[in-house]
Protein backbone atom coordinates (compact mmCIF):
# COMPACT_ATOMS: atom_id res chain seq x y z
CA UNK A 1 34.84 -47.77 -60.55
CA UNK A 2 31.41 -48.97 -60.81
CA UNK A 3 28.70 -46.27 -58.95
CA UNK A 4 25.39 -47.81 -58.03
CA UNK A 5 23.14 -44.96 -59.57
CA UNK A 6 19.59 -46.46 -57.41
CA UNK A 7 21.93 -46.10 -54.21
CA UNK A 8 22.96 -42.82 -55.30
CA UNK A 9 19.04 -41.31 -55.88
CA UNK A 10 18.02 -43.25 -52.78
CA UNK A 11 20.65 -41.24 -51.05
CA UNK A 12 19.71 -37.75 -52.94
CA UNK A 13 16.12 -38.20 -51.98
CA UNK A 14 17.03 -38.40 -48.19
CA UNK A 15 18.68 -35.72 -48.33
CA UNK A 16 16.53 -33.55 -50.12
CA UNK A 17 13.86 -35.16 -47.48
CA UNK A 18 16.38 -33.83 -44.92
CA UNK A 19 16.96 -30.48 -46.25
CA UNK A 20 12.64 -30.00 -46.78
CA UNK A 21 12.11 -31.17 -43.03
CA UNK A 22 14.99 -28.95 -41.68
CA UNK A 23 13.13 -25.98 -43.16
CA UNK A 24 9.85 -26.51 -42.50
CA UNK A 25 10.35 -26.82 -38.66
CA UNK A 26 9.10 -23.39 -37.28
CA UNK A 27 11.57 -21.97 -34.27
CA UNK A 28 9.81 -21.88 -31.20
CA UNK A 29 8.05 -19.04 -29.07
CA UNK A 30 9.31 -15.87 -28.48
CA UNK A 31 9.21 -15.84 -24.29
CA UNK A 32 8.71 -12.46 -22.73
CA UNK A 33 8.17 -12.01 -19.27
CA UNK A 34 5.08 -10.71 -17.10
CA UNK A 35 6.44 -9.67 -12.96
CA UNK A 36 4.78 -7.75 -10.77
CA UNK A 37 1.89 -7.49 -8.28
CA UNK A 38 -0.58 -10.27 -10.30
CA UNK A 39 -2.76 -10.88 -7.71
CA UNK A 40 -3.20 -7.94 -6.50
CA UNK A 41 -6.30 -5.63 -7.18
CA UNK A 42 -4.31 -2.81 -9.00
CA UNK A 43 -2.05 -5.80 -10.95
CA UNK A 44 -4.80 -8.22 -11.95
CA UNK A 45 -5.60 -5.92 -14.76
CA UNK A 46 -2.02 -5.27 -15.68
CA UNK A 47 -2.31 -9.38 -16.27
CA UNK A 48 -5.55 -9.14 -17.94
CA UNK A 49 -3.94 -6.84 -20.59
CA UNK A 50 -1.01 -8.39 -21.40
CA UNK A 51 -3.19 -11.81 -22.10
CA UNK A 52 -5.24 -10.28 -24.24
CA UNK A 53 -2.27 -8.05 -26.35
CA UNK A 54 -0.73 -11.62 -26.83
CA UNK A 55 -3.20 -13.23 -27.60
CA UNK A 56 -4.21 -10.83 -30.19
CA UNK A 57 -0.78 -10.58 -31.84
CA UNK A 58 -0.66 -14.66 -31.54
CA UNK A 59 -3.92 -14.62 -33.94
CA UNK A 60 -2.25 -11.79 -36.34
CA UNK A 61 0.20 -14.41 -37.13
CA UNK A 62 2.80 -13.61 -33.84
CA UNK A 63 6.21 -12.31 -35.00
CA UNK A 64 7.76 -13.75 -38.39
CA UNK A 65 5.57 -16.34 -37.71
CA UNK A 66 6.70 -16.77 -34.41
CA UNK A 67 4.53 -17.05 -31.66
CA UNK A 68 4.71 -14.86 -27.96
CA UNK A 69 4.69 -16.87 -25.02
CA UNK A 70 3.80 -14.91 -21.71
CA UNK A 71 5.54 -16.02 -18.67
CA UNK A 72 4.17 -14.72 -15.69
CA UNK A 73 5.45 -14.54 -12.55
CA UNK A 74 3.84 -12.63 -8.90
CA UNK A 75 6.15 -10.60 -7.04
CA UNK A 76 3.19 -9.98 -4.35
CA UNK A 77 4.74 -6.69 -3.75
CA UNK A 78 7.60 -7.63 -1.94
CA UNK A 79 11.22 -7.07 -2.75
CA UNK A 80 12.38 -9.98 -1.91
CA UNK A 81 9.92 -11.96 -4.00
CA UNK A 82 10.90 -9.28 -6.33
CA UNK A 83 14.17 -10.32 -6.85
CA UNK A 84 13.24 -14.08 -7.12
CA UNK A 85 10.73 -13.56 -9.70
CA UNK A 86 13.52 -11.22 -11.48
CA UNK A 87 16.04 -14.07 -11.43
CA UNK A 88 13.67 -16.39 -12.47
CA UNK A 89 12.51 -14.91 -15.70
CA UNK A 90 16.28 -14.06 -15.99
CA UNK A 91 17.42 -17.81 -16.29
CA UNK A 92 13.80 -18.55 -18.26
CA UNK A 93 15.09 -16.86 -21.30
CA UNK A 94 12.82 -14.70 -22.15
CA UNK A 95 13.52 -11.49 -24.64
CA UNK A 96 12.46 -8.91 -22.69
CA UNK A 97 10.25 -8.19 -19.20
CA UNK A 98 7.70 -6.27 -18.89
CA UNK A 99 7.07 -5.26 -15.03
CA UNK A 100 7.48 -4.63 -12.27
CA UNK A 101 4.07 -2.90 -11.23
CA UNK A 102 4.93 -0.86 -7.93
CA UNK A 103 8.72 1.21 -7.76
CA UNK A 104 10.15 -0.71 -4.72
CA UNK A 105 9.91 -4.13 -6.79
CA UNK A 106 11.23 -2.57 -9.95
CA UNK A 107 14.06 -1.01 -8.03
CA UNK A 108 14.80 -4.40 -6.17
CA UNK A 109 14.65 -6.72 -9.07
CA UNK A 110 16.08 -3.91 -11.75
CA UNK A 111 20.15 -4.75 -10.36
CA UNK A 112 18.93 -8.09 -11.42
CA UNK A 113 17.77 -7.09 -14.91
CA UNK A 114 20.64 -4.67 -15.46
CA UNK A 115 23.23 -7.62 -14.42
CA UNK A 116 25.08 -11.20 -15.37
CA UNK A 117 26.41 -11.72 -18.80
CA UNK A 118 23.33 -11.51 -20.78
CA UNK A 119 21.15 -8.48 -19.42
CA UNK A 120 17.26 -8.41 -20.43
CA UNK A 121 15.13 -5.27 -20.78
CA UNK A 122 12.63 -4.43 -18.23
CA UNK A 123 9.77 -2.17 -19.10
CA UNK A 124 8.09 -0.91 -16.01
CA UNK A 125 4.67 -0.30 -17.06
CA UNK A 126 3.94 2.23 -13.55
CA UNK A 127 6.72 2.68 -11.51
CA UNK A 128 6.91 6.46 -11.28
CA UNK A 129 9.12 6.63 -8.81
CA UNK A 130 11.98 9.22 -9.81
CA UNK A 131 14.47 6.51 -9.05
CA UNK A 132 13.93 4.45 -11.63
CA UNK A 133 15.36 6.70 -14.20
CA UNK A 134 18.45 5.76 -13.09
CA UNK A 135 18.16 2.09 -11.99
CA UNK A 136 20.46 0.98 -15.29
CA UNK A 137 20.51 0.78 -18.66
CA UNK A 138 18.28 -2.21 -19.54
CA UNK A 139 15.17 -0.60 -17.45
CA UNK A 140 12.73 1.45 -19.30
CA UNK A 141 9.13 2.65 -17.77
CA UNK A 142 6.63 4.29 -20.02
CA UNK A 143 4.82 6.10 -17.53
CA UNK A 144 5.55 9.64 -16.36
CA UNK A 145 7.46 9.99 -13.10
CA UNK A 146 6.21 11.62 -9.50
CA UNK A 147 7.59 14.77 -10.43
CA UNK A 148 5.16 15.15 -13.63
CA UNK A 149 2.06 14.05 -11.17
CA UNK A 150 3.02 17.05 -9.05
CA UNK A 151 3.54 19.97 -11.86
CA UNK A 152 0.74 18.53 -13.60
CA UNK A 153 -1.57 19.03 -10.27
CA UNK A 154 -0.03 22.04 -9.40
CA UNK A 155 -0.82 23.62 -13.17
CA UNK A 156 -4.25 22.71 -12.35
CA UNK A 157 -5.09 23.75 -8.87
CA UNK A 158 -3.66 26.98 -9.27
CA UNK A 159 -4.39 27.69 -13.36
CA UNK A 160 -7.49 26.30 -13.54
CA UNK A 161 -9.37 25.99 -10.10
CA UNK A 162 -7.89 29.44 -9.66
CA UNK A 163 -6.95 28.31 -5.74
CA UNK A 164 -3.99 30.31 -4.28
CA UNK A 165 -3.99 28.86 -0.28
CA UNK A 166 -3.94 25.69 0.14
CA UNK A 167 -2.26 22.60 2.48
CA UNK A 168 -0.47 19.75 1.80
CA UNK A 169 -0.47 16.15 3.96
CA UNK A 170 1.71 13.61 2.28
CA UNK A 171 2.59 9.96 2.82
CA UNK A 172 6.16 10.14 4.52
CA UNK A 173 7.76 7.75 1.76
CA UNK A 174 9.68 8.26 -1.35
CA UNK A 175 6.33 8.38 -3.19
CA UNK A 176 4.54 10.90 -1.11
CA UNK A 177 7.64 12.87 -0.55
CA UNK A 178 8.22 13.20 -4.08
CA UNK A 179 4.92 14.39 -5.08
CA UNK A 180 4.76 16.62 -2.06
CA UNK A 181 8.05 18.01 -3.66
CA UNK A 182 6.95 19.12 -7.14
CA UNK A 183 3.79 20.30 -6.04
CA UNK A 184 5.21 22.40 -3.17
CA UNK A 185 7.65 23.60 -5.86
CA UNK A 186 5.46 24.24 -8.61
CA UNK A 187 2.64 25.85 -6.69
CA UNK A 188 4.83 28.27 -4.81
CA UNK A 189 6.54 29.14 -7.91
CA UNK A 190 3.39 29.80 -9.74
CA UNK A 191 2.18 32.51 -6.69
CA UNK A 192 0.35 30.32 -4.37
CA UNK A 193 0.59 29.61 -0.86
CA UNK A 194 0.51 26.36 1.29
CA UNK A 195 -0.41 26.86 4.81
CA UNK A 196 1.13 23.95 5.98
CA UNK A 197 2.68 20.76 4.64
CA UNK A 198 2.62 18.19 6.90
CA UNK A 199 3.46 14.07 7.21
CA UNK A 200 1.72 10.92 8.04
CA UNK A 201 2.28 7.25 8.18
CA UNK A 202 0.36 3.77 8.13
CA UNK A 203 -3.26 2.96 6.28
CA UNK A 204 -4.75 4.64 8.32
CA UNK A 205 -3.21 8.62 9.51
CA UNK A 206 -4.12 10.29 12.50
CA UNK A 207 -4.14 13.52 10.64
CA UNK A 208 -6.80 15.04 13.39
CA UNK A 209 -4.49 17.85 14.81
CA UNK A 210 -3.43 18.84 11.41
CA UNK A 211 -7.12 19.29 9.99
CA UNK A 212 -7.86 20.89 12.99
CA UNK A 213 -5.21 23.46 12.87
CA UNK A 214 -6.24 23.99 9.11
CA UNK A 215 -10.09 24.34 10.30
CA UNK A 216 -8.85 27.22 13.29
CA UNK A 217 -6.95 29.14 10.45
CA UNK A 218 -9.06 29.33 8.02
CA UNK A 219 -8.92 29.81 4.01
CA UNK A 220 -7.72 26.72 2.79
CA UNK A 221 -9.04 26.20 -0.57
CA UNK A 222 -7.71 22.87 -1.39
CA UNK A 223 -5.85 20.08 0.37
CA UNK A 224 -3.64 17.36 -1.63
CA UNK A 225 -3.03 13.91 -0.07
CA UNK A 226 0.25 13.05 -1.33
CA UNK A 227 -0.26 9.06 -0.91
CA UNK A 228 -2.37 6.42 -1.14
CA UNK A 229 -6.00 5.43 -2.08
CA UNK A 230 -6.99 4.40 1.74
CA UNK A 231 -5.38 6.83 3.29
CA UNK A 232 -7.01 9.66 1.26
CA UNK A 233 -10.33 7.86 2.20
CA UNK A 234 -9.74 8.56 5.75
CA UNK A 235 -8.38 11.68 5.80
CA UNK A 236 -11.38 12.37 3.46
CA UNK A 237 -13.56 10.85 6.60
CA UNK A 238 -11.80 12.85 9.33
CA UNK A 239 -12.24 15.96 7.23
CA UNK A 240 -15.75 15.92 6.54
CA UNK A 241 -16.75 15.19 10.13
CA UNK A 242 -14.68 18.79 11.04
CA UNK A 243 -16.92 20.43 7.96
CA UNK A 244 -14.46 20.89 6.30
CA UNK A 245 -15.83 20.80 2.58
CA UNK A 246 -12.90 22.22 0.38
CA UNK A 247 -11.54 19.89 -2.44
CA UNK A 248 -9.15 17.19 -2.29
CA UNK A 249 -6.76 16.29 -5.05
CA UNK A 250 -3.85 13.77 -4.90
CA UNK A 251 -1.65 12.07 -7.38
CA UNK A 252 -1.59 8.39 -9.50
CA UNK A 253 -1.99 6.40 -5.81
CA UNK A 254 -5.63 7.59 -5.76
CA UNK A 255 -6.45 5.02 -8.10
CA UNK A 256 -9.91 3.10 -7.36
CA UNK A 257 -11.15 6.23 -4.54
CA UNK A 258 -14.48 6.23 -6.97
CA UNK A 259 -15.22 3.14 -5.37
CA UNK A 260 -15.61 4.83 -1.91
CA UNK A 261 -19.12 6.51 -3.35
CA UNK A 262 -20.64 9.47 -2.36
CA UNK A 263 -17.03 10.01 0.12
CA UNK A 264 -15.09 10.87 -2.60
CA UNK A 265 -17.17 12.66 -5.13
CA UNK A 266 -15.46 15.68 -6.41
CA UNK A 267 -12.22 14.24 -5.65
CA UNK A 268 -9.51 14.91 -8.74
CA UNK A 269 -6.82 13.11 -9.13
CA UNK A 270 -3.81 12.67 -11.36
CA UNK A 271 -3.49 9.86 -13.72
CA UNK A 272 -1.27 8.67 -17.37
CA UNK A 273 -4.55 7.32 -18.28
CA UNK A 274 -8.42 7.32 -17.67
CA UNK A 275 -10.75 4.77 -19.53
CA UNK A 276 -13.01 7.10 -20.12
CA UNK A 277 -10.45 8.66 -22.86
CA UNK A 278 -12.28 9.19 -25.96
CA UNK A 279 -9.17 8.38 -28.33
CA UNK A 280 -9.86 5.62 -31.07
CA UNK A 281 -6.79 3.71 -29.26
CA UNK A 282 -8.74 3.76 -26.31
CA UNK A 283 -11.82 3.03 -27.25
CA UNK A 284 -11.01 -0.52 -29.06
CA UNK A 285 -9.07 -1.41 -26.28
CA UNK A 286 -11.86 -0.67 -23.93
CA UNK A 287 -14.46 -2.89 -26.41
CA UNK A 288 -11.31 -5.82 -26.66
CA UNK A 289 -11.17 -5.80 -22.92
CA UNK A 290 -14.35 -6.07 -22.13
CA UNK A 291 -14.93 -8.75 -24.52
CA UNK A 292 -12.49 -10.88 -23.49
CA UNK A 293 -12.98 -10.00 -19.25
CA UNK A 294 -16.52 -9.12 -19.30
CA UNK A 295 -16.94 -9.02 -15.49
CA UNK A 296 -13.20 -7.37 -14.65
CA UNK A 297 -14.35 -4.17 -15.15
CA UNK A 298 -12.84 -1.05 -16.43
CA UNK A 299 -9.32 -1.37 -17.01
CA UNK A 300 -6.54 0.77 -14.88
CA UNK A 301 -3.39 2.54 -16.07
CA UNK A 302 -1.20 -0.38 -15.35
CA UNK A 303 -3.39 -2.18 -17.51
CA UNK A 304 -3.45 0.26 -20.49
CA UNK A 305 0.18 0.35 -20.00
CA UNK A 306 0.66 -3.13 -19.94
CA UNK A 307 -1.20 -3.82 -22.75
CA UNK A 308 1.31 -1.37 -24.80
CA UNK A 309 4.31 -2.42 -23.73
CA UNK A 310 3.43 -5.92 -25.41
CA UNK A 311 2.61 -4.27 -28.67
CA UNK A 312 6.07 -2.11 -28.22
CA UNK A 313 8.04 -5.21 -27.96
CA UNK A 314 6.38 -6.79 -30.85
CA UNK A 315 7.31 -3.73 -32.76
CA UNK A 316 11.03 -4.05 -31.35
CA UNK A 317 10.94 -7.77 -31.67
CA UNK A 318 10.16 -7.30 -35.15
CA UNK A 319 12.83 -4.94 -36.19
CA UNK A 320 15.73 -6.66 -34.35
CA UNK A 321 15.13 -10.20 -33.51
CA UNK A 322 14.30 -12.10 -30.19
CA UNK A 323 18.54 -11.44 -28.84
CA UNK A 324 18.26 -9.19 -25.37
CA UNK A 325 21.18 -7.35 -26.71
CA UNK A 326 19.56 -6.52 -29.80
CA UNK A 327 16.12 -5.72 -27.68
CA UNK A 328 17.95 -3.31 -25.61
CA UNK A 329 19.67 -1.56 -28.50
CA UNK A 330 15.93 -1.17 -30.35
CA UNK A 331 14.22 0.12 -27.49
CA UNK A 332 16.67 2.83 -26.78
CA UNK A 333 15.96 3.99 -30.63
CA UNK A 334 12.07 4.71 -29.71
CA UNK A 335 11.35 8.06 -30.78
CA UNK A 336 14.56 9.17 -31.89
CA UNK A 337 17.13 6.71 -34.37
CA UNK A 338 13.42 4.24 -34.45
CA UNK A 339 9.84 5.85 -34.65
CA UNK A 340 7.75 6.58 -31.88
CA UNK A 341 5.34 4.45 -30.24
CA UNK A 342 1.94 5.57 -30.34
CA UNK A 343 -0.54 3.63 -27.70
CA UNK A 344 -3.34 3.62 -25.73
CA UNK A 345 -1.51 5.74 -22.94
CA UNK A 346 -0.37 8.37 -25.42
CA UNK A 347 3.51 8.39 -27.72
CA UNK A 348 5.76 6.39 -25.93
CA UNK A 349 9.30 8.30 -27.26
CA UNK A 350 11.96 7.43 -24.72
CA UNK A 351 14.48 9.42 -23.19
CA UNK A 352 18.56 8.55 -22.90
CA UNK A 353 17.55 7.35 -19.05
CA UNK A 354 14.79 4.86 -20.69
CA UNK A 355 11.89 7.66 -19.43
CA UNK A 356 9.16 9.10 -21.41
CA UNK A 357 9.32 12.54 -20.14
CA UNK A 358 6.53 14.09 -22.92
CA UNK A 359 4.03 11.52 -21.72
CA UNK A 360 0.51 13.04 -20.89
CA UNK A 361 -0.69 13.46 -16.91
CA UNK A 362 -4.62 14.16 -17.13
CA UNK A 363 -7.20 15.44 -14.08
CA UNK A 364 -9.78 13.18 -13.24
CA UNK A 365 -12.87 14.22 -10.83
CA UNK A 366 -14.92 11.76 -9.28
CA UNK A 367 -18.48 12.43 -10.32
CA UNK A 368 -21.35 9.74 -9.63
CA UNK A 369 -19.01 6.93 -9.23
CA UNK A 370 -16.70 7.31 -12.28
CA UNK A 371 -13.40 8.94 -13.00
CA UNK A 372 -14.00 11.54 -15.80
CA UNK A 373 -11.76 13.67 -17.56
CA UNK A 374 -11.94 17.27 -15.36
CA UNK A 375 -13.18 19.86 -17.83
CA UNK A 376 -10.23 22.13 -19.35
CA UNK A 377 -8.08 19.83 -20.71
């Protein structure tokens, strides 16, 4: 048999051509998702932050050489949206989520996450509501829960303001009735007294009989709003008009008070993370950010957050591959079988629920405009 040897190297050198080509295309992206409140005041930064962690990462060379690819999607605080935007980046294909900003939407979109044949992580970056520790297997949160923002302000109204009598009006939904519930049971427990604790609903509370009764006893050395940034403004209003002077404290949902001026100076609230943190961590992120969003300003907790859980999953992404499965199984690990995650917020080490139950819960004050780290931590 006679063998054409030209045909035959003709037909090598394809396939060697073949073989070169096949290698040198790169795999594509690695997708992971962005949900939550994006347009909103409190979730523009959480976008911000999550642009500029992939973005960074993307210029370190990605992940094995693979690029991230951020798909976003706004849940505009709404369940139902929620759920859409869940399902969506659930059929997108991405690795991993990270979101949803506010409990309700990471409870409604988590049976989402957790469900089908191929479940994907979700890492809430501040839902604290206690509920979430058990919303399923594939949802993971590294911020505390409620019930650390309450022990952590009971600690410090009783340990370190040294305040024994005190009141309590909360916002009569699962968030303000679970901080009301650790404080109540932290403060009592540590000696102190509340005179009254007392509900309210809607932006704006009608708390007038309840400040008055407090203004008729007498003694109340401290008052915690158990809600909401507007709320506290005008129960902060209604109180000051009645002379009544004594501090207010209230949980994570004061965020952005400072904002109300000279009204809430003094005010201390509880918070996973202040930007004025002097931690090395902090501080580059702080210069990054404001490089890259120079009229945003300061970034919030959702942000600082945010902007960790990207740099979590690249750690996870690297160790086991882009596979949800294999995402899931790697996260889990963190800070026990895999090593801690050390951030801007603080050591992300998660729990068997997905929680982080040793992260840190500091004091703010409002003084001149700014939320500062209350002395005594």
């Amino acid at each position: 048999m006679c063998v054409d040897l030209r045909s035959s190297h003709k037909l090598l050198a394809v396939a060697t051509w073949m073989v070169i080509s096949a290698c040198s295309v790169s795999p594509g992206p690695i997708k992971i998702g962005l949900a939550g409140s994006l347009s909103d005041p409190v979730g523009v930064p959480m976008k911000y932050a999550a642009e500029l962690a992939v973005q960074e990462i993307n210029a370190q060379g990605g992940i094995e050489g693979r690029p991230l690819e951020l798909v976003e999607r706004d849940d505009y605080a709404d369940p139902d949206s929620a759920v859409f935007v869940a399902t969506d980046l659930y059929e997108a294909g991405v690795s991993a989520v990270i979101g949803h900003l506010f409990s309700g939407m990471t409870l409604a979109a988590a049976p989402v996450y957790n469900g089908g044949p191929d479940p994907v992580a979700a890492i809430s970056p501040s839902s604290s509501s206690p509920d979430v520790a058990s919303a399923g297997d594939y949802t993971f949160r590294i911020c505390p829960s409620d019930l650390a923002h309450g022990t952590a302000l009971a600690k410090w109204v009783h340990d370190t303001l040294r305040l024994e009598r005190g009141a309590v009006l909360y916002l009569n939904d699962q968030y303000g009735r679970g901080v009301r519930q650790t404080f109540a049971r932290d403060f009592i427990r540590r000696g102190g007294v509340l005179q009254s604790i007392d509900p309210y609903l809607g932006d704006t509370p009608q708390v007038g009989p309840y400040l008055d009764r407090l203004a008729k006893i007498g003694g109340t050395g401290f008052v915690v709003v158990a809600g909401n940034r507007g709320e506290a403004e005008e129960i902060l209003r209604q109180a000051r008009k009645r002379g009544l002077t004594m501090p207010i404290l209230g949980g994570d949902g004061l965020e952005g008070i400072e904002a109300a001026g000279p009204l809430a100076e003094g005010v201390y609230l509880s918070s996973a993370y202040l930007p004025t943190l002097a931690t090395a961590a902090n501080k580059a992120f702080i210069q990054a950010y404001r490089r890259k969003f120079p009229s945003a300003g300061l970034p919030n907790q959702p942000a600082a957050a945010t902007y960790d859980a990207v740099y979590l999953l690249r750690d996870v992404l690297t160790r086991a591959g882009s596979r949800r499965d294999a995402v899931r199984r790697e996260l889990a690990r963190v800070g026990t079988l895999a090593p801690a995650f050390h951030g801007v917020t603080g050591t992300v080490s998660f729990d068997s629920k997905g929680d982080v139950p040793n992260q840190s819960v500091y004091i703010g004050v409002v003084r001149d405009g700014v939320v500062r780290l209350a002395g005594g931590q």
